[in-house]
N, C-alpha and C. Protein backbone atom coordinates (compact mmCIF):
# COMPACT_ATOMS: atom_id res chain seq x y z
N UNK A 1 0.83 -1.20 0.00
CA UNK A 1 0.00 0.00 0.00
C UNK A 1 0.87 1.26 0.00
N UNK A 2 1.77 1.05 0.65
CA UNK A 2 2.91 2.08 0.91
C UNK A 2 3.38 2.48 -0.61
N UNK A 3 3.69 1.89 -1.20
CA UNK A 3 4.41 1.81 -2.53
C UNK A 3 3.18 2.50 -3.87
N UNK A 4 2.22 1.95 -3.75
CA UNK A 4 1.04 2.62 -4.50
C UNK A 4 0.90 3.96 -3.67
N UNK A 5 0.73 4.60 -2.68
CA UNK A 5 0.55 5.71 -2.39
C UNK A 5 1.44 6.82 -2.62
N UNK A 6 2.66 5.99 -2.61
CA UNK A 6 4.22 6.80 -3.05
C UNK A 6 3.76 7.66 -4.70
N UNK A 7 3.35 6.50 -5.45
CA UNK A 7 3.33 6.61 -7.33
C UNK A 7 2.23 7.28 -7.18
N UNK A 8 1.14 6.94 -6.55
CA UNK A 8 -0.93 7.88 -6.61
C UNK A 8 -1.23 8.55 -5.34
N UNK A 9 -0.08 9.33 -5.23
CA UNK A 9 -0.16 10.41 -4.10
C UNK A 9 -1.49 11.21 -4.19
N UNK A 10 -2.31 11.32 -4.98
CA UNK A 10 -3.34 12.23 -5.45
C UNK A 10 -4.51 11.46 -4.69
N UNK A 11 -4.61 9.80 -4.97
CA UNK A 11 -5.54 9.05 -4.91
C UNK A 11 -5.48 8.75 -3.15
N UNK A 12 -4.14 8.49 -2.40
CA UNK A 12 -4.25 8.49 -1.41
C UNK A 12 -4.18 9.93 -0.07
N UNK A 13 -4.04 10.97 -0.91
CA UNK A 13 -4.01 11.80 0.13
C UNK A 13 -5.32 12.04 0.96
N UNK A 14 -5.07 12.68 2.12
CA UNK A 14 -6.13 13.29 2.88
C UNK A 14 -6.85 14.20 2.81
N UNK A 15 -7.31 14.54 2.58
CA UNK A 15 -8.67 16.07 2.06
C UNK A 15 -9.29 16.56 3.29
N UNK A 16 -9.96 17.51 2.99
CA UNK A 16 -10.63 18.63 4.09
C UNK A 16 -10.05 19.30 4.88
N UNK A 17 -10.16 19.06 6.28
CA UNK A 17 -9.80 20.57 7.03
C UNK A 17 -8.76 20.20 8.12
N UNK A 18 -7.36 19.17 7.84
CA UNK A 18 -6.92 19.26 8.44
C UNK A 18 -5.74 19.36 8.33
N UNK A 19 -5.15 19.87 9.48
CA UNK A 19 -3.52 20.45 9.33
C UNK A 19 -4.01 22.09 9.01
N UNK A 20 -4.98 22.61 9.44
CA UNK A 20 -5.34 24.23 9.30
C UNK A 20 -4.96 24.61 10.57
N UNK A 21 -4.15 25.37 10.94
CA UNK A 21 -3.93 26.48 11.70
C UNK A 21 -3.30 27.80 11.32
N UNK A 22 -3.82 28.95 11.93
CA UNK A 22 -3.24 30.26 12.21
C UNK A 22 -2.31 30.41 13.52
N UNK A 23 -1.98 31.81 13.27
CA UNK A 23 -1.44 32.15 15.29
C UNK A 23 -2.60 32.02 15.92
N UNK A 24 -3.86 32.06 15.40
CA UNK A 24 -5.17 32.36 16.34
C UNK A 24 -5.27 31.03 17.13
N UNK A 25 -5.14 30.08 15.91
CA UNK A 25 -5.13 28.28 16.34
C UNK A 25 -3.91 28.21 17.49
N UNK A 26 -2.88 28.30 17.35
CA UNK A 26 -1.72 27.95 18.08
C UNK A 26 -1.63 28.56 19.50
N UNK A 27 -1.98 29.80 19.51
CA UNK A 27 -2.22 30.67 20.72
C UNK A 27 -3.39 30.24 21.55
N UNK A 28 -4.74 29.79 20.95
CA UNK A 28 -5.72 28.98 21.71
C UNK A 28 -5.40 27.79 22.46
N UNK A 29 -4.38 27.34 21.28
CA UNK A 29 -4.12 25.83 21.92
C UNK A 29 -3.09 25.85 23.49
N UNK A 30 -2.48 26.73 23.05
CA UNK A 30 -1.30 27.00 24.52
C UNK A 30 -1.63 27.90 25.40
N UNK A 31 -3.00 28.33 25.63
CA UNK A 31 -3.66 28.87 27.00
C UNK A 31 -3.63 27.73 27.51
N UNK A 32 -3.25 28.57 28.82
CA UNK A 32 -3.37 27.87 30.74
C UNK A 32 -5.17 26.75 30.64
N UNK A 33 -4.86 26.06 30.81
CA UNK A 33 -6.50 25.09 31.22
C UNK A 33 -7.34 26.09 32.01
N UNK A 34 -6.67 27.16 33.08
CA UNK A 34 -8.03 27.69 33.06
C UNK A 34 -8.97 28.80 32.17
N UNK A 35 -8.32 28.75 31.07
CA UNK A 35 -8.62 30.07 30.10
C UNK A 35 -9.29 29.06 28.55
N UNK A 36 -11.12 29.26 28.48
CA UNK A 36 -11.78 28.59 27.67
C UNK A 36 -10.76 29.15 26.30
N UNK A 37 -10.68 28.46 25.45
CA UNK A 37 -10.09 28.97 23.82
C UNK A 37 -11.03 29.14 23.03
N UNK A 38 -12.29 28.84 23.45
CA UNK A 38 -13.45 29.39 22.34
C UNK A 38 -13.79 30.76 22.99
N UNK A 39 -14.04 30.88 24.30
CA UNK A 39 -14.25 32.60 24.84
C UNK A 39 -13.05 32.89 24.35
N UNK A 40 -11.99 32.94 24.60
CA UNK A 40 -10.86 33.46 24.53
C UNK A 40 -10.45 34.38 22.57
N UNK A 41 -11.41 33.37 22.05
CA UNK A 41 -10.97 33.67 20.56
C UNK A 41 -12.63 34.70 19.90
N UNK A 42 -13.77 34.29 21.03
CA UNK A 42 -14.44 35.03 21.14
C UNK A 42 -14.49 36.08 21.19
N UNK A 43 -13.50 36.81 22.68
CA UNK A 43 -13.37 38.37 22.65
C UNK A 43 -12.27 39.02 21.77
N UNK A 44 -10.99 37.99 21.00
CA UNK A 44 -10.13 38.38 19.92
C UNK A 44 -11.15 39.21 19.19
N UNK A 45 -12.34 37.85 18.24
CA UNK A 45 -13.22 38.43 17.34
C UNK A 45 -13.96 39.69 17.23
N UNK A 46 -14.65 40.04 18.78
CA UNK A 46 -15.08 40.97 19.03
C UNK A 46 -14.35 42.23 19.09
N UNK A 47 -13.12 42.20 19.52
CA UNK A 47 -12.16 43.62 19.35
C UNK A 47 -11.96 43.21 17.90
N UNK A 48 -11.39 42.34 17.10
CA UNK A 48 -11.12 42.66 15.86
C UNK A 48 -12.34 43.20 14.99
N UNK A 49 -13.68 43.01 15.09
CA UNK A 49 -14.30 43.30 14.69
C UNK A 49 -14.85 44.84 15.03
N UNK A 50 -14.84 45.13 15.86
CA UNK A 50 -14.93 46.91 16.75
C UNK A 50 -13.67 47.61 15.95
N UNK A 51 -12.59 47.30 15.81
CA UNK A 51 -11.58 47.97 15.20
C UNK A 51 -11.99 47.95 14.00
N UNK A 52 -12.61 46.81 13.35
CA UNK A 52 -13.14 46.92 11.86
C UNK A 52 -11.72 46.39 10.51
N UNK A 53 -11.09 45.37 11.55
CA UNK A 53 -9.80 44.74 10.97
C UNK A 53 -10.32 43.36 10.37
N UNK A 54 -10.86 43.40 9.10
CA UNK A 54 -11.46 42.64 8.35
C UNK A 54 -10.40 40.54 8.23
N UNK A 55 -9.53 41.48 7.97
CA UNK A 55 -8.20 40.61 7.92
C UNK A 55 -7.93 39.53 9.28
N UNK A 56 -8.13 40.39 10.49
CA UNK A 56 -7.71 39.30 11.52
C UNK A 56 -9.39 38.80 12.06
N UNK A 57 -10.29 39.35 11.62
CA UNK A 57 -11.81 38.49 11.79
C UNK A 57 -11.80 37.27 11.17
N UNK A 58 -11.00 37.55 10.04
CA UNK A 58 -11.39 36.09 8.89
C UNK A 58 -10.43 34.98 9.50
N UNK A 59 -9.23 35.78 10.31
CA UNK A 59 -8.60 34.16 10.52
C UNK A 59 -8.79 33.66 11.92
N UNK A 60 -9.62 34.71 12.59
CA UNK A 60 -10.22 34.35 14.35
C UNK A 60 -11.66 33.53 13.83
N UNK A 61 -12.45 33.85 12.86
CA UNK A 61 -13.13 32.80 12.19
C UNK A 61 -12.86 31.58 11.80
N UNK A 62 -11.64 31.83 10.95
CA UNK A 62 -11.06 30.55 10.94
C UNK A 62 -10.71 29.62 11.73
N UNK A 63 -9.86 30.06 12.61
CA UNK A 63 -9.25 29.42 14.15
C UNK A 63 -10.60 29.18 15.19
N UNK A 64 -11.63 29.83 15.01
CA UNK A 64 -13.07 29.01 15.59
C UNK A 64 -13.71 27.79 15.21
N UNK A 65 -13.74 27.84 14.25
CA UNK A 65 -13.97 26.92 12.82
C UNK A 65 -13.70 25.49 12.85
N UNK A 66 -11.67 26.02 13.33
CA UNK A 66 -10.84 24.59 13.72
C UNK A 66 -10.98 24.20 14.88
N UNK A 67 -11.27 24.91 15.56
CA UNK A 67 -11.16 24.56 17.05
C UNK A 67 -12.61 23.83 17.63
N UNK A 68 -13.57 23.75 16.68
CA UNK A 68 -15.02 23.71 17.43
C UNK A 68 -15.73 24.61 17.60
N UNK A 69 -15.51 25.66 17.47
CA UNK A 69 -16.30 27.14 18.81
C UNK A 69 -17.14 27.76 17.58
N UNK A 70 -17.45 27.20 16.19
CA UNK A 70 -18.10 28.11 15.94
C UNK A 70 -19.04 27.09 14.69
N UNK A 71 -19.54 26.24 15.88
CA UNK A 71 -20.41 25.01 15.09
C UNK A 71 -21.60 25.24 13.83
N UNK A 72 -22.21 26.80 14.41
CA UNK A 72 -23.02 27.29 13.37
C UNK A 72 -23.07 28.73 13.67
N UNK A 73 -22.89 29.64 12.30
CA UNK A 73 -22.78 30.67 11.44
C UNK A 73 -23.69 31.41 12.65
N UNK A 74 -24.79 31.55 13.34
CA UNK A 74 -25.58 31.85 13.82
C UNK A 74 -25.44 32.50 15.34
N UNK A 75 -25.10 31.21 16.01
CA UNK A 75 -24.64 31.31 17.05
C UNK A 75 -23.93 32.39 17.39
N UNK A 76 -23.03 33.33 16.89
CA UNK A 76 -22.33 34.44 17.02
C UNK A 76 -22.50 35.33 16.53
């Protein structure tokens, strides 16, 4: 199997959403246990969004996205 995946790298790779991180992802992940990373990326969003910094909303979206915290569009 090893050897066919080597030659049809296309056919065996992995797809969708993983191996996605930002600093937003990495910085969530290395808060103290007592500090939630979905609030935590929560109030990022909310100042990035008050400043009106389009750029770091889309990747605190993103880094919600990966993390769980932003299961549906709605919710927030």
């Amino acid at each position: 199997m090893e050897d066919f995946c080597k030659k049809y790298a296309i056919l065996c790779a992995k797809g969708g959403k993983q191996n996605i991180s930002n600093e937003y992802v990495q910085q969530a992940r290395s808060l103290p246990k007592e500090i939630d990373p979905c609030e935590w990326l929560r109030m990022k969003y909310k100042d990035a969004s008050t400043e009106g910094d389009s750029k770091e909303t889309l990747k605190i979206k993103k880094a919600q996205k990966t993390l769980g915290c932003r299961p549906n569009a709605n919710d927030y």
